[in-house]
C-alpha atoms as a PDB file:
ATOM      1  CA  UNK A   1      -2.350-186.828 -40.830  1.00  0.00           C
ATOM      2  CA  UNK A   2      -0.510-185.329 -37.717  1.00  0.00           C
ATOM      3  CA  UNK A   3       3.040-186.524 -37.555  1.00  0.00           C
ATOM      4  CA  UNK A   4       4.637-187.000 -33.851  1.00  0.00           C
ATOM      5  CA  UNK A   5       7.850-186.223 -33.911  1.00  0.00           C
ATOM      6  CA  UNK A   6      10.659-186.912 -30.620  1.00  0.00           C
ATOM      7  CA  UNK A   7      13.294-184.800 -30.271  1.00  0.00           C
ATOM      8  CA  UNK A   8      15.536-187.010 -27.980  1.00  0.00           C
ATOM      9  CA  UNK A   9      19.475-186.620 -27.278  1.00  0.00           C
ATOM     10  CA  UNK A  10      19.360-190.618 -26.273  1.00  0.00           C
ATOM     11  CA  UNK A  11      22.144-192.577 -28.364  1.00  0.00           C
ATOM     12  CA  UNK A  12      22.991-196.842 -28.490  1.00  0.00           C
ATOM     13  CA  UNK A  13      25.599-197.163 -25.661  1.00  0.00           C
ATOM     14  CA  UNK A  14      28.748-198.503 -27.254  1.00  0.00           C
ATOM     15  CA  UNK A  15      29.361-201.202 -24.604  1.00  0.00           C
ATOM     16  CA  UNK A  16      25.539-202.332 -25.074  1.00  0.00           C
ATOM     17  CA  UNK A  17      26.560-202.532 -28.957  1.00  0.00           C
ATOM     18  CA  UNK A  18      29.799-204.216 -28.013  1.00  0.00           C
ATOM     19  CA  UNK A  19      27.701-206.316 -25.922  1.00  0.00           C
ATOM     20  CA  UNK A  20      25.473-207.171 -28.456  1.00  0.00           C
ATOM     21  CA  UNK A  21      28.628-208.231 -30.863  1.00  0.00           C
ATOM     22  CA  UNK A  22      30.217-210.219 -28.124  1.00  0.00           C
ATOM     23  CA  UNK A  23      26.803-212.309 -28.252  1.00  0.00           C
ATOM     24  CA  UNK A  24      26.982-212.744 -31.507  1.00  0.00           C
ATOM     25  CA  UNK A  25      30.343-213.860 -32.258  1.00  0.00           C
ATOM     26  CA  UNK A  26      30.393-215.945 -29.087  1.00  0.00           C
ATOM     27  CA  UNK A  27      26.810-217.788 -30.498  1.00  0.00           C
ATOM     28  CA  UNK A  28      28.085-218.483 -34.149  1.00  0.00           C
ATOM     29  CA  UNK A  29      31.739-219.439 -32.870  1.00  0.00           C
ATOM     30  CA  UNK A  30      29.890-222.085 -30.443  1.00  0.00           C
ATOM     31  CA  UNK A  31      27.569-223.093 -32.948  1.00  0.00           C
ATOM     32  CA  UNK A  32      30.389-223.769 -35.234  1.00  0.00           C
ATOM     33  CA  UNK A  33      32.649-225.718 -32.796  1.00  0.00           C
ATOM     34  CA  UNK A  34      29.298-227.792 -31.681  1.00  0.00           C
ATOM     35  CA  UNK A  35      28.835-228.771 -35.896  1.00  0.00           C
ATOM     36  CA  UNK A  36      32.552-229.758 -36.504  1.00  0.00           C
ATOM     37  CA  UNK A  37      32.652-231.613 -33.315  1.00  0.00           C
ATOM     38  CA  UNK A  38      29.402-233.633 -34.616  1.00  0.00           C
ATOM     39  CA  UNK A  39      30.811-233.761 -38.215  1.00  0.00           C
ATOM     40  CA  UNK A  40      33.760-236.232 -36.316  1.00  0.00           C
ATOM     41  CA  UNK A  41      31.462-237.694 -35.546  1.00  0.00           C
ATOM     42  CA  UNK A  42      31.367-236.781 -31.907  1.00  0.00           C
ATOM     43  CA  UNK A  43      35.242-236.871 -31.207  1.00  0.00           C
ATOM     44  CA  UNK A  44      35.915-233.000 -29.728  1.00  0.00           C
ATOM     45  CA  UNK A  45      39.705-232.015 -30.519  1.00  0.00           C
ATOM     46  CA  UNK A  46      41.647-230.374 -28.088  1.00  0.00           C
ATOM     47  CA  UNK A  47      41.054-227.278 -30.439  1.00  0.00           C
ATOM     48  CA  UNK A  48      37.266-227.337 -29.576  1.00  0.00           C
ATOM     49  CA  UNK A  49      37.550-227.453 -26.115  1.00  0.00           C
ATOM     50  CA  UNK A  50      39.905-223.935 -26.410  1.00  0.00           C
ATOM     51  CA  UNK A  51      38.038-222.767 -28.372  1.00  0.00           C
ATOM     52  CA  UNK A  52      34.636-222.705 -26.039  1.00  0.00           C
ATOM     53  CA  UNK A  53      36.977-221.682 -23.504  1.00  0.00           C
ATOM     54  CA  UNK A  54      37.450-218.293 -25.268  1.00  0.00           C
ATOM     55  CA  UNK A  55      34.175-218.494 -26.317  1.00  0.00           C
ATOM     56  CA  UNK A  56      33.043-218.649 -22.306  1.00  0.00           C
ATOM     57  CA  UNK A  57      35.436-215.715 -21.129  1.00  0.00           C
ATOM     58  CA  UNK A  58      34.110-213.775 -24.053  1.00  0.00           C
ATOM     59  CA  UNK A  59      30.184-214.045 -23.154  1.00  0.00           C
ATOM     60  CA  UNK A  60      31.087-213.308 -19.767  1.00  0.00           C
ATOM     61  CA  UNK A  61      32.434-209.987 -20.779  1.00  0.00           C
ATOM     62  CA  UNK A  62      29.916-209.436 -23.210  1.00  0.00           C
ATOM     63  CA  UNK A  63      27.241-210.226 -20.500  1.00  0.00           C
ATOM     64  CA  UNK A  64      28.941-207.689 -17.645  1.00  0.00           C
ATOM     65  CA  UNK A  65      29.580-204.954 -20.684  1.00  0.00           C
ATOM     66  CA  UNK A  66      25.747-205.866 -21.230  1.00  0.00           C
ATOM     67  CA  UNK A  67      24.732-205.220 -17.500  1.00  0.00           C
ATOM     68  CA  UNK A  68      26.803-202.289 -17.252  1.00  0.00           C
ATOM     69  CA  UNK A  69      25.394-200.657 -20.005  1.00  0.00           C
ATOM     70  CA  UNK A  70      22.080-201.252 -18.900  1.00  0.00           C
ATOM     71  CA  UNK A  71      22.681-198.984 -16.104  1.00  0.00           C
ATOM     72  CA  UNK A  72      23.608-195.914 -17.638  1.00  0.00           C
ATOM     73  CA  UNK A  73      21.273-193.375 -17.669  1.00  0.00           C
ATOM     74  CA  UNK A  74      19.914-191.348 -20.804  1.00  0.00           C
ATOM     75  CA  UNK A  75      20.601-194.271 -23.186  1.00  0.00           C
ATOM     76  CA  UNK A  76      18.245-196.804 -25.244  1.00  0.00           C
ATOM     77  CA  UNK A  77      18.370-200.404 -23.932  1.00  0.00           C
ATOM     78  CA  UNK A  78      17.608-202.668 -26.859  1.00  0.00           C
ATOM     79  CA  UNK A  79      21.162-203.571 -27.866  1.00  0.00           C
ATOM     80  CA  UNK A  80      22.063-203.814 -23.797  1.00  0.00           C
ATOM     81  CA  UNK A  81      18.726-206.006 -23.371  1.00  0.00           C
ATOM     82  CA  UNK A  82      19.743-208.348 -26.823  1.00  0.00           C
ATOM     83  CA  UNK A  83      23.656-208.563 -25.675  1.00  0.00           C
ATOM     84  CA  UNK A  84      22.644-209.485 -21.841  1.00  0.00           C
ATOM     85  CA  UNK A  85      20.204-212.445 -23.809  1.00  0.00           C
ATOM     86  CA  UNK A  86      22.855-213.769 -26.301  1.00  0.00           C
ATOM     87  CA  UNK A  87      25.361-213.646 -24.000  1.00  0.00           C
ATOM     88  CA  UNK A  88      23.081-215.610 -21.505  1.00  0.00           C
ATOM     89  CA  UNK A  89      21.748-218.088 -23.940  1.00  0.00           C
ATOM     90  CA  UNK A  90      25.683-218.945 -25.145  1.00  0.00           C
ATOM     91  CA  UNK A  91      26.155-219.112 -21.540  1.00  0.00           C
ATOM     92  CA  UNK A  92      23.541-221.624 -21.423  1.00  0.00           C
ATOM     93  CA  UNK A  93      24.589-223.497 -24.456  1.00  0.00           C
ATOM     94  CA  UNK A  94      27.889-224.060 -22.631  1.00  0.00           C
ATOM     95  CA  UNK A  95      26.516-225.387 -19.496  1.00  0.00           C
ATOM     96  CA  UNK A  96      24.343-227.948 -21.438  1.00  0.00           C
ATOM     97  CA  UNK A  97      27.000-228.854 -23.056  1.00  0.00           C
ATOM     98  CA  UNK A  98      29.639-229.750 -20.005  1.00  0.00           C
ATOM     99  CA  UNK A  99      26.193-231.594 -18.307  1.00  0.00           C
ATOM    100  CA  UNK A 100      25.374-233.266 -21.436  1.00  0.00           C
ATOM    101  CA  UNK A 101      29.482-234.584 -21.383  1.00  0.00           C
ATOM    102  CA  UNK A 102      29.262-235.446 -17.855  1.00  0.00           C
ATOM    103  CA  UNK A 103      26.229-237.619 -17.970  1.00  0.00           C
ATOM    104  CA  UNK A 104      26.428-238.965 -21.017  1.00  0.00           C
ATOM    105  CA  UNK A 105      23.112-237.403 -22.810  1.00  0.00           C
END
């Protein structure tokens, strides 16, 4: 019956949102390497392997663009909390993958 309304100046950061792309594009561009790597049948090309290199530099920018944007004041914080968690789940993919290489899981 009574409607609330908020009257807010807060905006999306644009490094959260950039962030949260970063994430993104990092996740399906590891996914992808991951599934053509399998599809040869386990034989990674050099390509691969440059590939998640990029992919590593890029959540690692994503993830301090992320943090950073998480400490601005004034701001709303879902796309800085989603890029900091994509960014740290690729992050994580990538170290599973280099132990999984190492010990032969």
């Amino acid at each position: 019956m009574f409607k609330k309304y908020i009257f807010t100046d807060k905006n999306y950061s644009p490094q959260s949102i950039m962030s949260t792309i970063l994430g993104i594009i990092s996740g399906v561009s590891l996914f992808y390497a991951v599934y053509f790597t399998y599809q040869n049948q386990g034989i990674a090309l050099p390509r691969y392997g440059a590939s998640v290199l990029l992919i590593l530099i890029l959540a690692f920018v994503g993830l301090i663009m992320g943090i950073l944007s998480k400490s601005e004041p004034d701001r709303f914080y879902f796309f800085s909390y989603l890029g900091i968690v994509l960014n740290i789940l690729v992050l994580c993919g990538i170290s599973f993958l280099l132990f999984a290489g190492a010990y032969g899981l």
